[in-house]
C-alpha atoms as a PDB file:
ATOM      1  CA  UNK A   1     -16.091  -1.819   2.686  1.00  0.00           C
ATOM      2  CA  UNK A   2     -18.650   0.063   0.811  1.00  0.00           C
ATOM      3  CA  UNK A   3     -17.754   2.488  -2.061  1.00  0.00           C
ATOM      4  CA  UNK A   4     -13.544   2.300  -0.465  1.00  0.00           C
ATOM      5  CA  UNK A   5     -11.351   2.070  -2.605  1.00  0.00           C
ATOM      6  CA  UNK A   6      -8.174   0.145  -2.882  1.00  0.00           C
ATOM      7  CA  UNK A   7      -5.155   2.114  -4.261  1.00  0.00           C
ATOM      8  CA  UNK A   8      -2.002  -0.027  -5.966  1.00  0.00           C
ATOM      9  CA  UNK A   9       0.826   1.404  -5.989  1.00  0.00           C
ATOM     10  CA  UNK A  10       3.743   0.441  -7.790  1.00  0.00           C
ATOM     11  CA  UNK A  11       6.524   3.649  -7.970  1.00  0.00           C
ATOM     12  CA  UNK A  12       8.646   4.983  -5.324  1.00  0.00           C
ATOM     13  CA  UNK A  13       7.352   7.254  -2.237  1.00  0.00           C
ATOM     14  CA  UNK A  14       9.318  10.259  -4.147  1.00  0.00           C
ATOM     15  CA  UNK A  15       7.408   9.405  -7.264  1.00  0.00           C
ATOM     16  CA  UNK A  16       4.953  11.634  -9.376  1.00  0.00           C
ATOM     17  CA  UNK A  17       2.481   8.717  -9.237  1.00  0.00           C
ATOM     18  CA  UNK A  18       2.474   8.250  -5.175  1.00  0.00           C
ATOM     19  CA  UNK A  19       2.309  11.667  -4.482  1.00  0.00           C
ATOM     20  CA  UNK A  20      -0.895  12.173  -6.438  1.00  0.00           C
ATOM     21  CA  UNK A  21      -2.335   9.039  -4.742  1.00  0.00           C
ATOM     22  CA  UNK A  22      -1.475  10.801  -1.532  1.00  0.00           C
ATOM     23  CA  UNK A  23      -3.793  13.846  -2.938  1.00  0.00           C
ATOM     24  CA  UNK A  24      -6.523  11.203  -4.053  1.00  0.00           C
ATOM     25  CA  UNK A  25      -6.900   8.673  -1.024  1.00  0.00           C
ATOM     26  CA  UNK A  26     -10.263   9.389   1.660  1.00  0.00           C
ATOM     27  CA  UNK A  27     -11.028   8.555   4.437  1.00  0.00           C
ATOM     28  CA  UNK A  28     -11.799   4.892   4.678  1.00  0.00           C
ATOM     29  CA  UNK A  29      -9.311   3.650   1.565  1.00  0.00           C
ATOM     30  CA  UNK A  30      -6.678   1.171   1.696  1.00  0.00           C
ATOM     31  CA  UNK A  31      -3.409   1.281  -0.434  1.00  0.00           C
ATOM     32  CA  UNK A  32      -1.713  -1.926  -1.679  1.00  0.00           C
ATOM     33  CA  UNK A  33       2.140  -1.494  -1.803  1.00  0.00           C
ATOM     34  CA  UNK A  34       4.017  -3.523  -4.505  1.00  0.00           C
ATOM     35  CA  UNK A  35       6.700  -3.686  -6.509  1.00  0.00           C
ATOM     36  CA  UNK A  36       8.865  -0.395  -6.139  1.00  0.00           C
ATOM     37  CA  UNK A  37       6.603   0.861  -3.528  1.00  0.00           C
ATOM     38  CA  UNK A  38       7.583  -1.368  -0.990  1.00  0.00           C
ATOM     39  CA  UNK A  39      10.901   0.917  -0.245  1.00  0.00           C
ATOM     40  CA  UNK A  40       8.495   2.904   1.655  1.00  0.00           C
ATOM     41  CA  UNK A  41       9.465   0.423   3.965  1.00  0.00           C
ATOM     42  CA  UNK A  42      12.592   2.389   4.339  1.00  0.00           C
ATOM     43  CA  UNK A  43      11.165   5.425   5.087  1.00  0.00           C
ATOM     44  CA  UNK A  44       9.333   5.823   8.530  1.00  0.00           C
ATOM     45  CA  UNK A  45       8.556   9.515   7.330  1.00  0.00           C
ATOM     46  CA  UNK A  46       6.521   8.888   4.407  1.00  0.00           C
ATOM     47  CA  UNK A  47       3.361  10.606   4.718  1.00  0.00           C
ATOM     48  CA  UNK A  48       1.552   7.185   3.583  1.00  0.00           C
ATOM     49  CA  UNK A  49       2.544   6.059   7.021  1.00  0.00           C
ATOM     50  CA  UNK A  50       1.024   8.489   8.736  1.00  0.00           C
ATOM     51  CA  UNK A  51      -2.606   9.225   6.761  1.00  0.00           C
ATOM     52  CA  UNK A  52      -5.766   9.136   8.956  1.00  0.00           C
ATOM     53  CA  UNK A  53      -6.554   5.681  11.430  1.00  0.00           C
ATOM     54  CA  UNK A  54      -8.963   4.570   9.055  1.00  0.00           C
ATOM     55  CA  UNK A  55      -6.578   4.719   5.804  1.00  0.00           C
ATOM     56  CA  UNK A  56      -5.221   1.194   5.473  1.00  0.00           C
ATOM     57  CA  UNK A  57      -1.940   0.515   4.154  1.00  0.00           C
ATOM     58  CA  UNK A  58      -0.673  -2.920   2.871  1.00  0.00           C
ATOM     59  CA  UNK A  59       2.463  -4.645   1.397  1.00  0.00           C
ATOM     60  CA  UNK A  60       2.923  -7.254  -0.941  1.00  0.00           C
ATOM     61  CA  UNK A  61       4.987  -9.457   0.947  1.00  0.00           C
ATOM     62  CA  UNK A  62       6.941 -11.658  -2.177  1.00  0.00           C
ATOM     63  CA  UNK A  63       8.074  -7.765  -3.307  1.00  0.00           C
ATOM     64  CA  UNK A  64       9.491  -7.111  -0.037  1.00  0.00           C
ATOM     65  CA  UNK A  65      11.203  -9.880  -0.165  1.00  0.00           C
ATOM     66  CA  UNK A  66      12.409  -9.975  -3.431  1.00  0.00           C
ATOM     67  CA  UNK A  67      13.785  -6.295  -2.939  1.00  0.00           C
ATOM     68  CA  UNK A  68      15.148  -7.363   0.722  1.00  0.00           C
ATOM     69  CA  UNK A  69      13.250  -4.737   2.440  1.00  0.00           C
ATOM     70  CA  UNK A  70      11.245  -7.133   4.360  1.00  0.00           C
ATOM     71  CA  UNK A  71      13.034  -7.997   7.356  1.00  0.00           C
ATOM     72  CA  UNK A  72      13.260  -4.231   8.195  1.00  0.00           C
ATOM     73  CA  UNK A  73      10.040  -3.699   8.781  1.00  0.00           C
ATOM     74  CA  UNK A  74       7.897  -2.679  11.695  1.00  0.00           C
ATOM     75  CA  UNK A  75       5.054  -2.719   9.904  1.00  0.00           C
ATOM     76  CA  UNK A  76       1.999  -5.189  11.857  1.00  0.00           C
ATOM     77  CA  UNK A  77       1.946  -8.837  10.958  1.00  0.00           C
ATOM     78  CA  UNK A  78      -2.087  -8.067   9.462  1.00  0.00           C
ATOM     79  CA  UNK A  79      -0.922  -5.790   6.916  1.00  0.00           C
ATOM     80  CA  UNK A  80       1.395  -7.953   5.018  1.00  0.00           C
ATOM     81  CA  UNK A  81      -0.340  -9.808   2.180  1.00  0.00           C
ATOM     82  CA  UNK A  82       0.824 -12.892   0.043  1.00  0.00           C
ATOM     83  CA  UNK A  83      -0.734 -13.417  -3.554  1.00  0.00           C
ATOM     84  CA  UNK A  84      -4.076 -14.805  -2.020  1.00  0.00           C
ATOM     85  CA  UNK A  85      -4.134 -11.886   0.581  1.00  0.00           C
ATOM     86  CA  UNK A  86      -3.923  -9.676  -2.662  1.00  0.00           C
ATOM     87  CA  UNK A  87      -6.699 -11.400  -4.080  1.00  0.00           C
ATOM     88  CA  UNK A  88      -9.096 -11.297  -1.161  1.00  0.00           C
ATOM     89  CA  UNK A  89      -8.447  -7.375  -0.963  1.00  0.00           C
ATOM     90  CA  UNK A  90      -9.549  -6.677  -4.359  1.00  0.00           C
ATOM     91  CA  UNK A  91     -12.439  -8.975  -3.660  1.00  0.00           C
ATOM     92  CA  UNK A  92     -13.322  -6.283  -0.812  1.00  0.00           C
ATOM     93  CA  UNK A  93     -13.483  -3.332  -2.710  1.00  0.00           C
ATOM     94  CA  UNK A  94     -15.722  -2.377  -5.713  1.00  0.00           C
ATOM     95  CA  UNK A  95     -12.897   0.228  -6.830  1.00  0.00           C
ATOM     96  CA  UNK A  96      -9.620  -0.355  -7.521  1.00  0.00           C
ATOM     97  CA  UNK A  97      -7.195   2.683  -9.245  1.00  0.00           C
ATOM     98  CA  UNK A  98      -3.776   1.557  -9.870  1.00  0.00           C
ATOM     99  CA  UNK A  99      -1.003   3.903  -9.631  1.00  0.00           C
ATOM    100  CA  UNK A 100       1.790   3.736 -12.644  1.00  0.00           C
END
């Protein structure tokens, strides 16, 4: 993937944090959502869903679980990751900026 990188975000859609990852993420990115984030799954209108084709966005599948968002979800089968899927994305980008 070049010089993409991999946003992690770990707050809320309505939180300071993911709204200036919103402002930060180009074309070509891919955001990792775990922990908190993964109530996006709850909202179909967060902009996150609905960034340019090439903007990637993936969910930590243990989170959803663990926060019992995860059968609600329409999201594709390929974007869901387990630990080693979380692994193997990091491995694919040479920046990562976590969000807090």
């Amino acid at each position: 993937m070049g010089s993409a990188m991999l946003h992690i975000l770990n707050k809320p859609t309505h939180s300071e944090p993911a709204e200036q990852m919103l402002l930060t993420v180009a074309e070509g990115d891919s955001i990792l959502l775990i922990e908190d984030a993964v109530q996006a799954l709850l909202h179909v209108n967060w902009r996150g869903w609905h960034l340019e084709n090439d903007i990637r966005v993936f969910i930590l599948e243990e989170d959803a679980i663990s926060r019992g968002v995860y059968p609600v979800s329409s999201v594709p089968q390929d974007r869901w990751l387990d630990m080693r899927g979380f692994v193997a994305l990091t491995e694919q980008h040479t920046k990562i900026l976590s969000w807090y």
